[in-house]
N, C-alpha and C. Protein backbone atom coordinates (compact mmCIF):
# COMPACT_ATOMS: atom_id res chain seq x y z
N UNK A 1 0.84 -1.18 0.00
CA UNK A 1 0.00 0.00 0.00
C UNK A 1 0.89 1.25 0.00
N UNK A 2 0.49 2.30 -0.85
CA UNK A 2 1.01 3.54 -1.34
C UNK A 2 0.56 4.62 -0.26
N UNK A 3 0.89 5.37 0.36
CA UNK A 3 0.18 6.69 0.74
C UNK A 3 1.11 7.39 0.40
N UNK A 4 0.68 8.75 0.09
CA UNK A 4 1.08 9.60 -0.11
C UNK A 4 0.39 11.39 0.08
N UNK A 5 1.70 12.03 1.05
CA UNK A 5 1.27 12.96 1.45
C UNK A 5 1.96 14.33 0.77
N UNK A 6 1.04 15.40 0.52
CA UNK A 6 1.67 16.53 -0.36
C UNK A 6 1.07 17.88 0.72
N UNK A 7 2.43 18.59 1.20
CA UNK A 7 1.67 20.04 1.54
C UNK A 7 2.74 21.33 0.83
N UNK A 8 1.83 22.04 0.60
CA UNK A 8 2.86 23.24 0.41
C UNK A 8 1.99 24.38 -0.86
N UNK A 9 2.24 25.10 -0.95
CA UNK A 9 1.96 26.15 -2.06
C UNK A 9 2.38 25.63 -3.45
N UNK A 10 2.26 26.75 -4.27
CA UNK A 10 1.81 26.85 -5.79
C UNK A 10 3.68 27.14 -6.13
N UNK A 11 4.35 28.18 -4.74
CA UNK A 11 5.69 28.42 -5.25
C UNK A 11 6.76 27.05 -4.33
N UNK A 12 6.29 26.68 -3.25
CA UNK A 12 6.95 25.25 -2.64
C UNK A 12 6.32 24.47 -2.27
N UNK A 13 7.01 23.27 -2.81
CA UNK A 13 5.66 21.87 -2.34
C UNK A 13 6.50 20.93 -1.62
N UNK A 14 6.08 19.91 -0.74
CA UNK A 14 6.65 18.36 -0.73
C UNK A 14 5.95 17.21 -0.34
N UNK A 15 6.03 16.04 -1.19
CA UNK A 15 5.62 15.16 -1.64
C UNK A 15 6.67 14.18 -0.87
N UNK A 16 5.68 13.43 -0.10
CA UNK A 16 6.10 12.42 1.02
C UNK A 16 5.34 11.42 0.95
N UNK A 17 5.77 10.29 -0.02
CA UNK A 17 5.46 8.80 -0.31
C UNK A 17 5.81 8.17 0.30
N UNK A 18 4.88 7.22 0.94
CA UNK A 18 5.53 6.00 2.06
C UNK A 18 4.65 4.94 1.41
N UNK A 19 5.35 3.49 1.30
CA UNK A 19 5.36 2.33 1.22
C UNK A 19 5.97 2.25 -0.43
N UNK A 20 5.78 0.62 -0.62
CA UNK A 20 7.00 0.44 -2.08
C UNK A 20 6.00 1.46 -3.17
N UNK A 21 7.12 1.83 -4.39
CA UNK A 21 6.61 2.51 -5.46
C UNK A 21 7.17 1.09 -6.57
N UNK A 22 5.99 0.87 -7.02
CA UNK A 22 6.17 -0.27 -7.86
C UNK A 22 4.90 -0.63 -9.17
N UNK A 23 4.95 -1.52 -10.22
CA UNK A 23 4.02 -1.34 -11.16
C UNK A 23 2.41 -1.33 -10.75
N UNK A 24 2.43 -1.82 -9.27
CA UNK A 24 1.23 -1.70 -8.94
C UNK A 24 0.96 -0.33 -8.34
N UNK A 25 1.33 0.36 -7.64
CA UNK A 25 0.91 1.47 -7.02
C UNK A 25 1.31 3.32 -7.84
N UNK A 26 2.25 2.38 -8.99
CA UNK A 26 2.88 4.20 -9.67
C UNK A 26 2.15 4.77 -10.21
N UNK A 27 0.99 4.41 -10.56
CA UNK A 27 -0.42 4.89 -11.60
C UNK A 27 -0.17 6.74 -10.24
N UNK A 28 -1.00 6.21 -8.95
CA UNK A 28 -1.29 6.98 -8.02
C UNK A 28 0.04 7.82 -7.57
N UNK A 29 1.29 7.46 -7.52
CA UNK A 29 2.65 8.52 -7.41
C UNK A 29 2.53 9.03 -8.32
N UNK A 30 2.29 8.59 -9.84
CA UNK A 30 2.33 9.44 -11.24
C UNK A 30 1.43 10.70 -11.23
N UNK A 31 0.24 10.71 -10.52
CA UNK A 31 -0.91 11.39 -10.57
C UNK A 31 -0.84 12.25 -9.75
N UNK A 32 -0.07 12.04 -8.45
CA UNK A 32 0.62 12.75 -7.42
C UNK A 32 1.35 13.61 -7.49
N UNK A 33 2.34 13.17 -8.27
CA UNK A 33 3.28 14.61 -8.79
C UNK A 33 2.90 14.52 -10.32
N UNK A 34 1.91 14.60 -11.08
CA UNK A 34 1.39 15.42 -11.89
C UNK A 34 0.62 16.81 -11.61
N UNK A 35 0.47 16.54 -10.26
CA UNK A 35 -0.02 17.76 -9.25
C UNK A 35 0.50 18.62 -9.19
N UNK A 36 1.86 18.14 -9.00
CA UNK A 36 3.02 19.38 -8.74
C UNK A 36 3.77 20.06 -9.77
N UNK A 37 3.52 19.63 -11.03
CA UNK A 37 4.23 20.16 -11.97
C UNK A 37 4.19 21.80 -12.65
N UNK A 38 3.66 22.19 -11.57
CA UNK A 38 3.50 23.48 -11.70
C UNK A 38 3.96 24.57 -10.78
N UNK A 39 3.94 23.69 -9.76
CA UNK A 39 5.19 24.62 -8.41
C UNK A 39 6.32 24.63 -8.72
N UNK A 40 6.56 25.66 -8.60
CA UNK A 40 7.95 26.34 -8.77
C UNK A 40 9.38 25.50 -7.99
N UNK A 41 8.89 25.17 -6.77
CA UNK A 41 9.92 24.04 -6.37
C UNK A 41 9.03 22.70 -5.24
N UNK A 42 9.79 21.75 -6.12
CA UNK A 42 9.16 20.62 -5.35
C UNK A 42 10.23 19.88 -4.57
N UNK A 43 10.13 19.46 -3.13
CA UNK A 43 11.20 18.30 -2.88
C UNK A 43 10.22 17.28 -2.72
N UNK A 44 10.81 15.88 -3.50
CA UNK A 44 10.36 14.21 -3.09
C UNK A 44 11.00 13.66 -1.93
N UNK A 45 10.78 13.70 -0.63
CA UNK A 45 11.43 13.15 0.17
C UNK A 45 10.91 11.51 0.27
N UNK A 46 11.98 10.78 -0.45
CA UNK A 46 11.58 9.49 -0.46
C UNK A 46 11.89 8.20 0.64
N UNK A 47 11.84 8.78 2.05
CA UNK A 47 12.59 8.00 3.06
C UNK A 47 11.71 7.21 3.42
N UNK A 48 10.66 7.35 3.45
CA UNK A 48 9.45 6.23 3.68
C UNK A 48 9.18 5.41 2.68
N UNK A 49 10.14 5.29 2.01
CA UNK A 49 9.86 4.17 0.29
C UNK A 49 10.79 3.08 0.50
N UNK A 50 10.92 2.10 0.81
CA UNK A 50 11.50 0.52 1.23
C UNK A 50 11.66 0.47 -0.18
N UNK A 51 11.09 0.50 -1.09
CA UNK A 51 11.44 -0.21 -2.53
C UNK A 51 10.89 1.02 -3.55
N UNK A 52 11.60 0.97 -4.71
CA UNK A 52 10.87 1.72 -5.41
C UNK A 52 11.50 1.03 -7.02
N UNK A 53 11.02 0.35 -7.97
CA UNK A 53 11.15 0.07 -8.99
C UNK A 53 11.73 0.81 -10.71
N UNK A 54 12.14 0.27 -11.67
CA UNK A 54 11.97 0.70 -12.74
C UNK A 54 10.60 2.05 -13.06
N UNK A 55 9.40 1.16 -12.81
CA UNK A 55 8.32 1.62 -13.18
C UNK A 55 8.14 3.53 -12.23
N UNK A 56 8.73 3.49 -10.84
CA UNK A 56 8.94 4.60 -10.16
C UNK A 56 9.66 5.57 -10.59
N UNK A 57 10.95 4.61 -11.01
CA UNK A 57 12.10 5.98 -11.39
C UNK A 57 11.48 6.58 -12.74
N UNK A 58 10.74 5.92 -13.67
CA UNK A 58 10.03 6.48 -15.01
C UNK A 58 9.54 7.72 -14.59
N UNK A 59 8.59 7.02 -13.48
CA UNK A 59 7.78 8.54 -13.07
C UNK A 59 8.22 9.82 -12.85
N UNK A 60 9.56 9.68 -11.63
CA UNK A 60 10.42 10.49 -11.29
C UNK A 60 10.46 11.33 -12.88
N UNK A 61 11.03 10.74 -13.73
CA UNK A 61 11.46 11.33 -14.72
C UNK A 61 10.73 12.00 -15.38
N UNK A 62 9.82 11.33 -15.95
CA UNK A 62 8.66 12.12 -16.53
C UNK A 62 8.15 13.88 -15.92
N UNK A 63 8.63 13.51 -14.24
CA UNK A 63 7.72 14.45 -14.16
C UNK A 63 8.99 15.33 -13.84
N UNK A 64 10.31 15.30 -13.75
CA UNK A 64 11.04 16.33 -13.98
C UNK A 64 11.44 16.94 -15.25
N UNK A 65 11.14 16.04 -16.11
CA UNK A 65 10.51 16.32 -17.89
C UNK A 65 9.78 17.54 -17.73
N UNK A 66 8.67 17.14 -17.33
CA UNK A 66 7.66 18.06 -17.04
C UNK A 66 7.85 19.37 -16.27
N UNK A 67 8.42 19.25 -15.01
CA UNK A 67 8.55 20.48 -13.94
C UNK A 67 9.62 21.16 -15.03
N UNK A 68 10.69 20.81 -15.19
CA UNK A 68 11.71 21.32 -16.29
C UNK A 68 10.77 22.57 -17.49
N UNK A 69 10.24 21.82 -18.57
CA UNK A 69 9.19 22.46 -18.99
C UNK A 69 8.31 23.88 -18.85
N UNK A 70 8.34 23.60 -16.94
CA UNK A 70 7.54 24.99 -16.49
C UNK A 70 8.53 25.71 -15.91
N UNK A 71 9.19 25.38 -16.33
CA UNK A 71 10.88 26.44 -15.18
C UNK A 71 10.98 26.10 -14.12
N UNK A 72 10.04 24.90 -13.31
CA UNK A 72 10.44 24.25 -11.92
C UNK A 72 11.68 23.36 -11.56
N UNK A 73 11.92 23.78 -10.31
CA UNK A 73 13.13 23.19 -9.55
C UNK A 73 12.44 21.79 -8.67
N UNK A 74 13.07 20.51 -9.03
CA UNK A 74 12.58 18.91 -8.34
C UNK A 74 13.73 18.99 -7.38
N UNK A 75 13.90 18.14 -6.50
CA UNK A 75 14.78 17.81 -5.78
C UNK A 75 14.29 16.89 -4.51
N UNK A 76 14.96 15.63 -4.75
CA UNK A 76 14.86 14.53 -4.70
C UNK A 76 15.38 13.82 -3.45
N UNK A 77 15.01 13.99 -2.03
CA UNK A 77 15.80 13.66 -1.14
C UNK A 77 15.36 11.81 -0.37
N UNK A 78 16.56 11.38 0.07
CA UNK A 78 16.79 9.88 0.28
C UNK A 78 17.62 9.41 1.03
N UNK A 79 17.32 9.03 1.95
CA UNK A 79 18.50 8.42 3.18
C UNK A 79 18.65 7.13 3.31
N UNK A 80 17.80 6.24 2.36
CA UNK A 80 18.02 5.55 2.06
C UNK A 80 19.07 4.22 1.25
N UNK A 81 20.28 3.55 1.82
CA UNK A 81 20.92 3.19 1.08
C UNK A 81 20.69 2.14 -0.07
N UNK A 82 19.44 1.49 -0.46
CA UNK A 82 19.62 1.00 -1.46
C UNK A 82 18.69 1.76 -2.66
N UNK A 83 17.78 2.49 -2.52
CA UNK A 83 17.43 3.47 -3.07
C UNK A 83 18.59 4.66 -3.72
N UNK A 84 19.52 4.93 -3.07
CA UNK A 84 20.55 6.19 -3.48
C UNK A 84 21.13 5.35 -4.31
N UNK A 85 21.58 4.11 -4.20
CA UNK A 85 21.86 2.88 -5.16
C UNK A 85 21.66 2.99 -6.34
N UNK A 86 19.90 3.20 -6.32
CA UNK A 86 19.45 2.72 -7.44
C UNK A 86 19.62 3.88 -8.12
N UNK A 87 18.95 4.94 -7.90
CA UNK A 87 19.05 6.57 -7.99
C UNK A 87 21.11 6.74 -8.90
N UNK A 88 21.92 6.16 -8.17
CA UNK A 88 22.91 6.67 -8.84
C UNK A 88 23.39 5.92 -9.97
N UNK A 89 23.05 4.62 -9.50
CA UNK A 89 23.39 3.66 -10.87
C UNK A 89 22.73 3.85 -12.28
N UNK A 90 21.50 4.19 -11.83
CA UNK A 90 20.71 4.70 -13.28
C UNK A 90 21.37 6.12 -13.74
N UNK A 91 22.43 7.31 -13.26
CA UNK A 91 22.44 8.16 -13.82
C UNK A 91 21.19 9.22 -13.39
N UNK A 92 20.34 8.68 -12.54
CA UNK A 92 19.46 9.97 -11.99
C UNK A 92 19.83 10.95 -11.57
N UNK A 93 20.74 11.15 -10.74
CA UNK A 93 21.37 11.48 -10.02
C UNK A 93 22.47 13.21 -10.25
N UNK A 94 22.23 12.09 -11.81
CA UNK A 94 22.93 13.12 -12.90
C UNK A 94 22.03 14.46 -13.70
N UNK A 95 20.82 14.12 -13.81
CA UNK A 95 19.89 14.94 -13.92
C UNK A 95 19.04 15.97 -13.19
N UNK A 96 19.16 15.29 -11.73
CA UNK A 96 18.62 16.25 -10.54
C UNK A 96 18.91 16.13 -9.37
N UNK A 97 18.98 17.49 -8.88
CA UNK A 97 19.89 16.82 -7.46
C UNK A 97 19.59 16.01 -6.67
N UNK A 98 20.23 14.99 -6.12
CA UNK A 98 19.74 13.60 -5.21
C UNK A 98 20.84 14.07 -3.61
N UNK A 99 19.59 14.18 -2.50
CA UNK A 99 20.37 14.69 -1.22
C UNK A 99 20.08 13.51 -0.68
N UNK A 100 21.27 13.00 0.35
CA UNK A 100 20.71 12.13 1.56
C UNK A 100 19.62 12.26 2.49
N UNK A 101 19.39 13.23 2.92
CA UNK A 101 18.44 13.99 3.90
C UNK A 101 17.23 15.34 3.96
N UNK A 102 16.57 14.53 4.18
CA UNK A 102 15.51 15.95 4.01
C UNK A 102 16.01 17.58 4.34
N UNK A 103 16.56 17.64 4.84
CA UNK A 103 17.44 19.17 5.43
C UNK A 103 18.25 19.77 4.57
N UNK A 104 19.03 18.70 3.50
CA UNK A 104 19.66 19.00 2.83
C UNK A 104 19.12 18.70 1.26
N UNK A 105 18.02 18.44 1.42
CA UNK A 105 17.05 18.68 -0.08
C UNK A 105 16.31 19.87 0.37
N UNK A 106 16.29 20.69 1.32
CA UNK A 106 15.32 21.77 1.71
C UNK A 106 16.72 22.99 1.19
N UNK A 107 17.60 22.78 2.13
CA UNK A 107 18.76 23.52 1.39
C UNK A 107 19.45 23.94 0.22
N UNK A 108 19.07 22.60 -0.57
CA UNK A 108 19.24 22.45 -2.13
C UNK A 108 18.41 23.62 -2.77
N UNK A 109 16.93 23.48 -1.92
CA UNK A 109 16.02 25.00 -2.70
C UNK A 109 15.69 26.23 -2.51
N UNK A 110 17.04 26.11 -1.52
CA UNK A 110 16.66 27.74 -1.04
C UNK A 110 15.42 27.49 0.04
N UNK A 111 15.15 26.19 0.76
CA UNK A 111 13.93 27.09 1.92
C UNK A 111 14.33 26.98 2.91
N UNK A 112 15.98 26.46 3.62
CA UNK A 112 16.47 26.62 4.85
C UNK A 112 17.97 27.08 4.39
N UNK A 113 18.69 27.80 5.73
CA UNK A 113 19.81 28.49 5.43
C UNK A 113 21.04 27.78 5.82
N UNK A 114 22.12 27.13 5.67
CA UNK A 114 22.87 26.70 6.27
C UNK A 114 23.23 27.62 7.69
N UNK A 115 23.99 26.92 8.61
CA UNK A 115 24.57 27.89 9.60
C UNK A 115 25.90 28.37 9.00
């Protein structure tokens, strides 16, 4: 089972998916951040995702396809070690920024300040 939680405005959003992202449940992540493709900055904090598949990282993509498109900033945070795995082996990694930690995907967009 998928849940997924989104709060934030039209100029910052974040999108907090918990349980696996896989061919059964990506229909509903896809539709999720098709939501967001219009905020100006989104972070995916994906630490509540145990698994996330081929069929997930598509999505990912698609929809930074998309945010790209509208002049939006994605950013992709994961503390997860076999997830950052997967994330770097595919070259994702290479396309948008991938942080270990939510603090430092918030940092990535300008909405917290370092000390």
């Amino acid at each position: 089972m998928l849940e997924i939680h989104i709060e934030g405005t039209k100029d910052f959003s974040i999108c907090r998916p918990s349980g696996e992202i896989d061919s059964y449940t990506v229909d509903e992540f896809r539709e999720a951040l098709a939501n967001l493709v219009h905020v100006s900055k989104v972070l995916i904090d994906l630490s509540d995702v145990p698994f996330m598949d081929s069929a997930g990282l598509g999505a990912l993509i698609g929809t930074i396809r998309k945010a790209g498109e509208n002049n939006g900033e994605l950013v992709v945070s994961c503390g997860r070690p076999s997830l950052m795995g997967l994330l770097r082996t595919t070259g994702f990694d290479q396309i948008v920024t991938v942080t270990e930690t939510f603090d430092e995907g918030m940092e990535a967009l300008g909405q917290i300040e370092t000390e």
